[in-house]
C-alpha atoms as a PDB file:
ATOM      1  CA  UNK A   1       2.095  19.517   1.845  1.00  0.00           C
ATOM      2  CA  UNK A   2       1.325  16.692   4.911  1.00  0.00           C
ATOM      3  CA  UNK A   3       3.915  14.373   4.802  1.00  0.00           C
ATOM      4  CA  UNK A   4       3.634  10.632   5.320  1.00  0.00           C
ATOM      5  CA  UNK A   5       4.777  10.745   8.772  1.00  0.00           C
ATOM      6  CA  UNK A   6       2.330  13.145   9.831  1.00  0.00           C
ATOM      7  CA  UNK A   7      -0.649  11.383   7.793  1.00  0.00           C
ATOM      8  CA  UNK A   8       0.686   8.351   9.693  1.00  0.00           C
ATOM      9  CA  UNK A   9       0.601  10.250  12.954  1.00  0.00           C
ATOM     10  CA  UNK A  10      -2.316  11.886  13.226  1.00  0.00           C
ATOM     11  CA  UNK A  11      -4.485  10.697  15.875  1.00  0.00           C
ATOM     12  CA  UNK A  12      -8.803  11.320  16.432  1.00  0.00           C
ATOM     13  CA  UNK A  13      -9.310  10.327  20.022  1.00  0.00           C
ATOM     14  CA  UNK A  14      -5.999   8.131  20.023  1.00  0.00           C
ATOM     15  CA  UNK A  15      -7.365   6.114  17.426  1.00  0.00           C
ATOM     16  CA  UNK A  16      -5.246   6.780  13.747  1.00  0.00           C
ATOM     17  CA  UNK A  17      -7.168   8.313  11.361  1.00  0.00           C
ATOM     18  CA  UNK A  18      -5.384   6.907   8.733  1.00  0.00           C
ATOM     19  CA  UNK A  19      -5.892   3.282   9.699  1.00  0.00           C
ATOM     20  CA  UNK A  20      -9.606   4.384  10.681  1.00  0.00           C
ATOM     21  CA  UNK A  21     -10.437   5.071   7.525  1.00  0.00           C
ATOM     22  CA  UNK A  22      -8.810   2.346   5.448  1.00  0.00           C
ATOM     23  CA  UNK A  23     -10.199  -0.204   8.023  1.00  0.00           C
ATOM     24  CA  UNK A  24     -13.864   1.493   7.010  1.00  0.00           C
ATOM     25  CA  UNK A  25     -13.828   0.712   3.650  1.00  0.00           C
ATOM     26  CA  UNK A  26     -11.721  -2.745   3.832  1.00  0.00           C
ATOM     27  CA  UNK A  27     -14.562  -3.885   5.888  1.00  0.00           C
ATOM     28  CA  UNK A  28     -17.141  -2.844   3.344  1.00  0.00           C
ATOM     29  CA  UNK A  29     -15.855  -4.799   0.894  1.00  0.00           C
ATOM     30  CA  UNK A  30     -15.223  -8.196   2.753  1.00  0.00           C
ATOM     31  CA  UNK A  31     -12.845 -10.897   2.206  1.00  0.00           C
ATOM     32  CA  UNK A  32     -15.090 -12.596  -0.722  1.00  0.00           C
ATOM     33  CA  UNK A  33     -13.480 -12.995  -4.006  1.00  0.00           C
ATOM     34  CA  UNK A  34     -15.000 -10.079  -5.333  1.00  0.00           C
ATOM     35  CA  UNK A  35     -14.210  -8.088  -2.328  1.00  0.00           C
ATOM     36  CA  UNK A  36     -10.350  -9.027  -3.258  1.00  0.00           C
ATOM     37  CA  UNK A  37     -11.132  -8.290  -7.185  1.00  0.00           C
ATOM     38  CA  UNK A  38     -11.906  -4.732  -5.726  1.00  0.00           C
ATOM     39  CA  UNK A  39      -8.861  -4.554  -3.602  1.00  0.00           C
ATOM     40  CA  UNK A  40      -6.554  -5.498  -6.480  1.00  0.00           C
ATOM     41  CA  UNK A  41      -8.286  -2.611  -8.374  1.00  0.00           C
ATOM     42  CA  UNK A  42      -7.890  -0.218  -6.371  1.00  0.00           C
ATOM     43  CA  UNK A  43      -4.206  -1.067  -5.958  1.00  0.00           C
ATOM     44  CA  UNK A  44      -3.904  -0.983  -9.743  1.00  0.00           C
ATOM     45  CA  UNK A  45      -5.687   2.050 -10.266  1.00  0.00           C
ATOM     46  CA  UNK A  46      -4.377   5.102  -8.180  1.00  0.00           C
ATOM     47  CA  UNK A  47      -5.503   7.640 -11.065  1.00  0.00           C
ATOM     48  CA  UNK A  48      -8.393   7.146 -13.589  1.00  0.00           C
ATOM     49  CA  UNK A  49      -8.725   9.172 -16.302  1.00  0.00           C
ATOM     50  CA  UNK A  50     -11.915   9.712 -18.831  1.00  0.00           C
ATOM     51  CA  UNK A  51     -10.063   7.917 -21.808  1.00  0.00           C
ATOM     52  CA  UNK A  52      -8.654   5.336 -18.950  1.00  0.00           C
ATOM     53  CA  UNK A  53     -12.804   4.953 -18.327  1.00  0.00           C
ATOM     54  CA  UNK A  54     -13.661   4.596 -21.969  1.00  0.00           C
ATOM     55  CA  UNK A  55     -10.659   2.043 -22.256  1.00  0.00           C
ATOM     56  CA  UNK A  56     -12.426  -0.055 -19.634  1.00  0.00           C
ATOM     57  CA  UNK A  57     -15.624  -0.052 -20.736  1.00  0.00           C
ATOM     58  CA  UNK A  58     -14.436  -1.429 -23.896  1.00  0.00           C
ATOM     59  CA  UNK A  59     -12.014  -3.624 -23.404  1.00  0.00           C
ATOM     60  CA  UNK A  60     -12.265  -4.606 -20.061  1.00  0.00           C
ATOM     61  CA  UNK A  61     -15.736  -4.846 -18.622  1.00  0.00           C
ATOM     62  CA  UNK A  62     -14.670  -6.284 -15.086  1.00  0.00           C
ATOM     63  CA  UNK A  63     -12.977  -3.896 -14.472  1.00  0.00           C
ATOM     64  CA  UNK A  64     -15.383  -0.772 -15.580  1.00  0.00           C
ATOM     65  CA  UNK A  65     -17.647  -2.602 -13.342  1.00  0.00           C
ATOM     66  CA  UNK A  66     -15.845  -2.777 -10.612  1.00  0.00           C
ATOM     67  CA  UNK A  67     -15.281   0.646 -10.774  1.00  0.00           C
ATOM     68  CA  UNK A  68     -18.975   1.198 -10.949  1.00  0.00           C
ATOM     69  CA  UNK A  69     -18.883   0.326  -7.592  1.00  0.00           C
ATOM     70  CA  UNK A  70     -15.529   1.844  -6.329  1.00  0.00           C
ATOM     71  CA  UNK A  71     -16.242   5.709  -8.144  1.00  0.00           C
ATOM     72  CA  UNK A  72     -17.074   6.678  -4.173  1.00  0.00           C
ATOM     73  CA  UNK A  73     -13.804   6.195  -3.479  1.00  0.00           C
ATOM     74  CA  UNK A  74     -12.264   8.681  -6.099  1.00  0.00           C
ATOM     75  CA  UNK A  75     -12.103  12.362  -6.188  1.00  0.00           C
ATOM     76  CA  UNK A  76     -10.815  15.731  -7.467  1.00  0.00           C
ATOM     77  CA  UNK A  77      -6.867  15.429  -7.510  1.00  0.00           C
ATOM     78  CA  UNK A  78      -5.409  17.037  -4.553  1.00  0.00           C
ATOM     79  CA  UNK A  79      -4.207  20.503  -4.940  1.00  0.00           C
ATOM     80  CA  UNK A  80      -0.929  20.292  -3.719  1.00  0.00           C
ATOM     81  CA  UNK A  81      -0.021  17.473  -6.235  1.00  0.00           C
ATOM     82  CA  UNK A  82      -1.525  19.717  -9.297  1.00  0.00           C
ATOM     83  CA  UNK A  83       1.346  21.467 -11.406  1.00  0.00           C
ATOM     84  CA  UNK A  84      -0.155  23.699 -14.018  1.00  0.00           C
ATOM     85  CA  UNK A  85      -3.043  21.836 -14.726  1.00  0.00           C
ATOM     86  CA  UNK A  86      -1.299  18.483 -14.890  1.00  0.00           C
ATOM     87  CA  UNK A  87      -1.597  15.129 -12.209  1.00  0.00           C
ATOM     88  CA  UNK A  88       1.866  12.636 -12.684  1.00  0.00           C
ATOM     89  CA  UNK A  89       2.145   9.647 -11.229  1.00  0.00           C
ATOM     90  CA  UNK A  90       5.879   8.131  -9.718  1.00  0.00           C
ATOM     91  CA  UNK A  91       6.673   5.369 -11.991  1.00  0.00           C
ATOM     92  CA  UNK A  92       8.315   3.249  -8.766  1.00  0.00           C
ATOM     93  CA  UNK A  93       5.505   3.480  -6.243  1.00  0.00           C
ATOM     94  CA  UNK A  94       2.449   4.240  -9.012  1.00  0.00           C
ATOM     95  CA  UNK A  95       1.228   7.281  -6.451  1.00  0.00           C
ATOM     96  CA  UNK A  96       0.843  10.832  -6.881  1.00  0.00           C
ATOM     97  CA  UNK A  97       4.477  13.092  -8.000  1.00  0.00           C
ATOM     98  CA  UNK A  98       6.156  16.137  -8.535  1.00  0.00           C
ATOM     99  CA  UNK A  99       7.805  16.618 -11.866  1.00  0.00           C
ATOM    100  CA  UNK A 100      10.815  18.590 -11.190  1.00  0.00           C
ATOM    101  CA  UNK A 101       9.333  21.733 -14.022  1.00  0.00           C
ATOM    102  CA  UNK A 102       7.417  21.523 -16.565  1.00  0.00           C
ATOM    103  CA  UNK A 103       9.319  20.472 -19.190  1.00  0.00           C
ATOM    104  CA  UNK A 104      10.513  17.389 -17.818  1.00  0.00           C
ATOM    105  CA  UNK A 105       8.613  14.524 -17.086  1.00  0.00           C
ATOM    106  CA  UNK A 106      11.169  13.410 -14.337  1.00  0.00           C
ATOM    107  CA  UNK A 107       9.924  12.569 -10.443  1.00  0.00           C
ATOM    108  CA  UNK A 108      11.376  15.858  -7.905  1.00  0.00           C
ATOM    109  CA  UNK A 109       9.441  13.851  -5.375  1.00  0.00           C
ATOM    110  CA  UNK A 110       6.783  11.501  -4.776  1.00  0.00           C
ATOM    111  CA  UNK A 111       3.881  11.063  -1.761  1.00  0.00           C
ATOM    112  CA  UNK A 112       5.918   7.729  -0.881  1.00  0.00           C
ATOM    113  CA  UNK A 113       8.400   9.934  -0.083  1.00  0.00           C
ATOM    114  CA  UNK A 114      11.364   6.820  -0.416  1.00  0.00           C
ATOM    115  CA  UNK A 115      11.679   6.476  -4.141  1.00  0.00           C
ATOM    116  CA  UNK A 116      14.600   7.385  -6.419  1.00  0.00           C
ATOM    117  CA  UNK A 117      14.500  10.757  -7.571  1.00  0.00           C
ATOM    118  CA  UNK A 118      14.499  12.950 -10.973  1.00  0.00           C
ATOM    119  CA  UNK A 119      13.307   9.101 -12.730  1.00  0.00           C
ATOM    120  CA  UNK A 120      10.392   9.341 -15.730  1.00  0.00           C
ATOM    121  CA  UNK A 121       7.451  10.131 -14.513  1.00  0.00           C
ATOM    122  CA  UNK A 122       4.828   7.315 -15.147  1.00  0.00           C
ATOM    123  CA  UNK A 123       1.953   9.107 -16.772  1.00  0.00           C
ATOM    124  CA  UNK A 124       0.929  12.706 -16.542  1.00  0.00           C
ATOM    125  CA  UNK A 125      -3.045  13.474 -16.725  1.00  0.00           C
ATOM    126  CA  UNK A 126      -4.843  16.655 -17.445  1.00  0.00           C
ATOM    127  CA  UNK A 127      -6.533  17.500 -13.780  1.00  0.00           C
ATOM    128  CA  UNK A 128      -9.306  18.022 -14.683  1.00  0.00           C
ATOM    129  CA  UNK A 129     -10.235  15.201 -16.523  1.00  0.00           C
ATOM    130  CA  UNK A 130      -9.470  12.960 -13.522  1.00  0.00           C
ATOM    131  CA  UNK A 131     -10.334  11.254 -10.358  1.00  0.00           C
ATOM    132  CA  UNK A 132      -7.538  10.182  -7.592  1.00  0.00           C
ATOM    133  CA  UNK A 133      -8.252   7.456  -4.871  1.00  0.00           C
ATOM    134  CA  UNK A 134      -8.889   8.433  -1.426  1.00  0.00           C
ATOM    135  CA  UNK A 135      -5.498   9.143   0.284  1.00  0.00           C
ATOM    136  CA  UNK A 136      -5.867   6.728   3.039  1.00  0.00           C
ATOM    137  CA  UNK A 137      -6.154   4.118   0.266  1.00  0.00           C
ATOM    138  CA  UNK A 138      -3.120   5.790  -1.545  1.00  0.00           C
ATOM    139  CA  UNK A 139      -0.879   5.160   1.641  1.00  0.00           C
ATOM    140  CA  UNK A 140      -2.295   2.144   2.908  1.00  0.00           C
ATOM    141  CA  UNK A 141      -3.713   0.370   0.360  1.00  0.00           C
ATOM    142  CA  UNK A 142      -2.131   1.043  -3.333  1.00  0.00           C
ATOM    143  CA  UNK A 143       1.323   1.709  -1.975  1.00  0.00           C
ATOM    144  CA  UNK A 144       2.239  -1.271   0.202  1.00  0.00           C
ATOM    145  CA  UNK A 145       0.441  -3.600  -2.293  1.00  0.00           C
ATOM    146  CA  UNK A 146       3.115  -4.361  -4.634  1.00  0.00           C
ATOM    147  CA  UNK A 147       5.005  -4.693  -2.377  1.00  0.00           C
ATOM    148  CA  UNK A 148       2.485  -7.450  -1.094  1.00  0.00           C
ATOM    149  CA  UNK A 149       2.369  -9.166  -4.358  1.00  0.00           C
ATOM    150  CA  UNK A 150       6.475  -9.708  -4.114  1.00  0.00           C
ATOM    151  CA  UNK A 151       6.001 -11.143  -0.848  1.00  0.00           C
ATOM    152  CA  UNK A 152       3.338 -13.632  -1.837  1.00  0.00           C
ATOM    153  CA  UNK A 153       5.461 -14.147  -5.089  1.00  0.00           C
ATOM    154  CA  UNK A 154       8.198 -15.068  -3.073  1.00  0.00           C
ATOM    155  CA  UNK A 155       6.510 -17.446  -0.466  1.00  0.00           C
ATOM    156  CA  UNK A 156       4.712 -18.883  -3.166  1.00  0.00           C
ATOM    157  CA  UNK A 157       7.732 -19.875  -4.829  1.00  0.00           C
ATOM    158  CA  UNK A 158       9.204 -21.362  -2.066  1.00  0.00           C
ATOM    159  CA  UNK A 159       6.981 -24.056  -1.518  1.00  0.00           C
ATOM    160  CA  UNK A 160       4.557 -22.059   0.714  1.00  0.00           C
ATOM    161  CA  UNK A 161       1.057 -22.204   0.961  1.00  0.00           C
ATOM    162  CA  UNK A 162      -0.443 -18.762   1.416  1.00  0.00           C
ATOM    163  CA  UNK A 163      -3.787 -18.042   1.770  1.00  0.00           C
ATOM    164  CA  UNK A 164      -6.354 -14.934   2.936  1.00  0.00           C
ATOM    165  CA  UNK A 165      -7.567 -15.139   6.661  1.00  0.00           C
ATOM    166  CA  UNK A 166      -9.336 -13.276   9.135  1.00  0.00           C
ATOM    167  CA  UNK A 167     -11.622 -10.608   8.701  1.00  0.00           C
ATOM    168  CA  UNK A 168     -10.058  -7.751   6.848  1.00  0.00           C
ATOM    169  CA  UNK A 169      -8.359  -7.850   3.284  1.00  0.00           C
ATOM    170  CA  UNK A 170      -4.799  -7.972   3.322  1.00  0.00           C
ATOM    171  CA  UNK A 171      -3.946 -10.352   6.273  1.00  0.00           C
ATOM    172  CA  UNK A 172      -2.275 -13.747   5.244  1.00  0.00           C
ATOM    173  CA  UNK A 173      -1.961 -17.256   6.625  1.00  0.00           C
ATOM    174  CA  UNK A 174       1.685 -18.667   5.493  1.00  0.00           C
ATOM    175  CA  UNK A 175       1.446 -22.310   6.212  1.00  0.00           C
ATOM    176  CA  UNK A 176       3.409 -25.614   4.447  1.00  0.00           C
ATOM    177  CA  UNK A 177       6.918 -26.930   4.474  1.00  0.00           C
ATOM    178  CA  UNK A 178       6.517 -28.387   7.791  1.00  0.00           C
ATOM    179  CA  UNK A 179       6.564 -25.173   9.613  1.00  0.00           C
ATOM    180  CA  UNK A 180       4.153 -23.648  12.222  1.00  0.00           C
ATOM    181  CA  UNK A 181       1.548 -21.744  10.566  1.00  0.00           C
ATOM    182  CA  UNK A 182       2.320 -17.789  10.604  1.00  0.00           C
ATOM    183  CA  UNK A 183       0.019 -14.919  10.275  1.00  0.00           C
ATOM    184  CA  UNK A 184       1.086 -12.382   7.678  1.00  0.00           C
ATOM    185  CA  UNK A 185       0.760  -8.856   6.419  1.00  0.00           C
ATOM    186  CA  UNK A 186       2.306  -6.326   4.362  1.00  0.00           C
ATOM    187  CA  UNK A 187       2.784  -2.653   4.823  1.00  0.00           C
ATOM    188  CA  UNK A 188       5.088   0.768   4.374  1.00  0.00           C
ATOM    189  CA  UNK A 189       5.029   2.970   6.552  1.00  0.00           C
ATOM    190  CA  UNK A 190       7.561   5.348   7.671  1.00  0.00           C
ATOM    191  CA  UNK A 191       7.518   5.227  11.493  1.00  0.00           C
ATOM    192  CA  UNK A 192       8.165   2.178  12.990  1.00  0.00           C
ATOM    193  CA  UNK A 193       6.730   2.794  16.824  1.00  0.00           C
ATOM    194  CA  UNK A 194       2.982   2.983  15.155  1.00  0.00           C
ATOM    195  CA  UNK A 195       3.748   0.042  12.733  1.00  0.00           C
ATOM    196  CA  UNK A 196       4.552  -2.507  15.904  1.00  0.00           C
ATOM    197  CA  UNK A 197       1.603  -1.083  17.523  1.00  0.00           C
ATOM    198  CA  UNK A 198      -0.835  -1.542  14.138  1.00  0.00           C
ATOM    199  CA  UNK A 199       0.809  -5.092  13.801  1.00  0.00           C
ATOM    200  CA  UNK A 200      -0.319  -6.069  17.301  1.00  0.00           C
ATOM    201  CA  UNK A 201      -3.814  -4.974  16.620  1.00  0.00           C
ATOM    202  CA  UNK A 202      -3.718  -6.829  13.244  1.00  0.00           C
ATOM    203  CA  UNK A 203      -2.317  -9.699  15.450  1.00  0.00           C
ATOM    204  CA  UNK A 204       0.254 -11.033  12.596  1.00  0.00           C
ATOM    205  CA  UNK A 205       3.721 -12.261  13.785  1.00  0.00           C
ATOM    206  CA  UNK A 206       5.003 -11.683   9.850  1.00  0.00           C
ATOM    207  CA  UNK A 207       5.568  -7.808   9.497  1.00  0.00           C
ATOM    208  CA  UNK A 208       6.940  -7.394   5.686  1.00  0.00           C
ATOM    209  CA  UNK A 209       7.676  -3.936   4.436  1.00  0.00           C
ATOM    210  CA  UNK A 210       9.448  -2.960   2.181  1.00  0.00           C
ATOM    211  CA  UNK A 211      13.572  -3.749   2.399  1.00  0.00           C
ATOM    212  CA  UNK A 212      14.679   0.098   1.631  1.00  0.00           C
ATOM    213  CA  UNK A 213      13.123   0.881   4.664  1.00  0.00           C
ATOM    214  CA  UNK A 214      15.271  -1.771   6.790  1.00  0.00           C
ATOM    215  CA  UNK A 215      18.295  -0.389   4.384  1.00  0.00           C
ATOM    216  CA  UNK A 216      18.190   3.377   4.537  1.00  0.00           C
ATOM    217  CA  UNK A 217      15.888   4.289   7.298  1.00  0.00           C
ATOM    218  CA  UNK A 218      18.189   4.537  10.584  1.00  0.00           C
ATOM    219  CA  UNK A 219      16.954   2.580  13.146  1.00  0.00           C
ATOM    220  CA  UNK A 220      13.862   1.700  11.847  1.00  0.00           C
ATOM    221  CA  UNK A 221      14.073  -2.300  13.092  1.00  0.00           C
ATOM    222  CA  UNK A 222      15.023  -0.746  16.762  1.00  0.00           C
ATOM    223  CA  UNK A 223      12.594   1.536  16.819  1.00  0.00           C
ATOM    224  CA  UNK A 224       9.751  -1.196  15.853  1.00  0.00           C
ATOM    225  CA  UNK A 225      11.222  -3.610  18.529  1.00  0.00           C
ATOM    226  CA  UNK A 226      11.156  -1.135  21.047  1.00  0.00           C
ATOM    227  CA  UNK A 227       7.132  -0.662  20.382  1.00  0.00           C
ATOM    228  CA  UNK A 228       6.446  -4.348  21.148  1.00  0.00           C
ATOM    229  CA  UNK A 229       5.606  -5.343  24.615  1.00  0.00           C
ATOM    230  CA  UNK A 230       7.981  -8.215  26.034  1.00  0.00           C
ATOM    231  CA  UNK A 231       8.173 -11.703  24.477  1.00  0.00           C
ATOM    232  CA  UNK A 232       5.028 -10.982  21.662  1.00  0.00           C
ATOM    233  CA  UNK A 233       6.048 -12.979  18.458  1.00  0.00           C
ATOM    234  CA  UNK A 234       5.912 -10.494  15.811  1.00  0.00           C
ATOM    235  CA  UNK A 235       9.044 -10.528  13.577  1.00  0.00           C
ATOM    236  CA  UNK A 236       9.910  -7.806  10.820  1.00  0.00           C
ATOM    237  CA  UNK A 237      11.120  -8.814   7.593  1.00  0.00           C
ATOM    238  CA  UNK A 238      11.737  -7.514   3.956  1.00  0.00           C
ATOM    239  CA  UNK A 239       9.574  -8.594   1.076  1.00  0.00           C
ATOM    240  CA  UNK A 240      12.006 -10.717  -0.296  1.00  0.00           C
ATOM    241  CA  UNK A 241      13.811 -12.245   3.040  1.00  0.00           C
ATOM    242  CA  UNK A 242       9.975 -13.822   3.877  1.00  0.00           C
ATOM    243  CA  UNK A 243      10.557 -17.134   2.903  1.00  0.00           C
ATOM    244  CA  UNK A 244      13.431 -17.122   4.994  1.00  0.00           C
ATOM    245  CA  UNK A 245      11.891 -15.914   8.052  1.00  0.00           C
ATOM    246  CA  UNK A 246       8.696 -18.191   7.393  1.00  0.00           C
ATOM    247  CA  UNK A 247      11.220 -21.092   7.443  1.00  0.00           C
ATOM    248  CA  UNK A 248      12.672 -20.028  10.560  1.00  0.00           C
ATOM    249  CA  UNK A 249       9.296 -20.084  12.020  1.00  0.00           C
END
């Protein structure tokens, strides 16, 4: 099974894959309202099931058509997370699990690779009744967006103006309280070197991830400081010290 790191790693003619193909679709769907309705989707909806379908097309007609659109981006489940015919999902990070047997719906690990084990297991699926986002959009997309929505929470309640800018989904202009205006994003990724690098290409100077990886990741902050060229202005943070940094300006 590939772990994060090395999803995160791998490289196609020094350009990441990963980010590659994120970027591809992110584009596609543009930085309209509807193109964030998507985005929001697919963060919400990792795993969609036939009587998860039916549910939408009853009850929720937005969202079945928004899914119209977005089936491209689903598939078969991958085999490695299959377990005798079932799919779970981690109830912390919402992505693809492990139960740890058969009997009990408990997490023995998860593709974010960070969250608490042997917890309930969200929801377990039969496989073959399903269809599983893209992994790029697992990692990049579904995973670090709730953490995006604390972070925008957060600012929000602090008196913060935050708004979309720029040309790909997911980049934020913090702005308000008499502070410089500061270009935000969110993400979780497990090596730090390649985050600094992807933040300089996103050209934010607010890097939020998650704060267990600034807690229990060893030095993860060095590592990301030591990827920055001298003097750039990019600052990493935890999802719920932003306010505090965006005050500091």
């Amino acid at each position: 099974m590939r772990t994060r790191t090395c999803a995160e790693l791998a490289v196609d003619d020094g350009a990441p894959i990963l980010d590659a193909q994120a970027d591809s679709v992110m584009n596609d769907l543009g930085t309209e309202p509807i193109g964030v309705g998507k985005r929001e989707f697919l963060i919400d909806h990792v795993v969609i099931d036939r009587s998860g379908h039916r549910r939408m097309l009853a009850t929720e007609p937005l969202s079945a058509q928004r899914f119209k659109g977005l089936k491209y981006l689903y598939g078969p489940p991958p085999d490695a997370w299959v377990v005798e015919g079932r799919v779970h999902q981690c109830s912390t990070c919402g992505l693809l699990a492990l139960p740890t047997n058969h009997k009990q719906a408990r997490t023995a690990w998860c593709e974010a690779e960070t969250c608490p084990r042997d917890t309930p297991l969200s929801t377990s699926y039969d496989a073959s009744n399903v269809q599983v986002l893209r992994t790029p959009l697992r990692l990049l997309v579904a995973l670090p967006g709730r953490t995006e929505r604390i972070a925008l929470r957060t600012l929000r309640a602090a008196g913060f103006l935050v708004r979309p800018v720029g040309a790909v989904l997911g980049n934020y202009l913090v702005s308000g309280r008499g502070e410089p205006d500061r270009r935000m994003r969110v993400y979780d990724r497990m090596q730090p070197g390649p985050l600094a690098e992807r933040a300089l290409v996103d050209r934010v100077s607010l890097v939020v991830v998650p704060e267990q990886l600034l807690t229990t990741q060893a030095g993860y902050r060095d590592g990301f400081d030591a990827a920055l060229p001298p003097g750039a202005d990019v600052r990493l943070v935890s999802a719920t010290d932003i306010a505090t940094a965006a005050h500091a300006g």
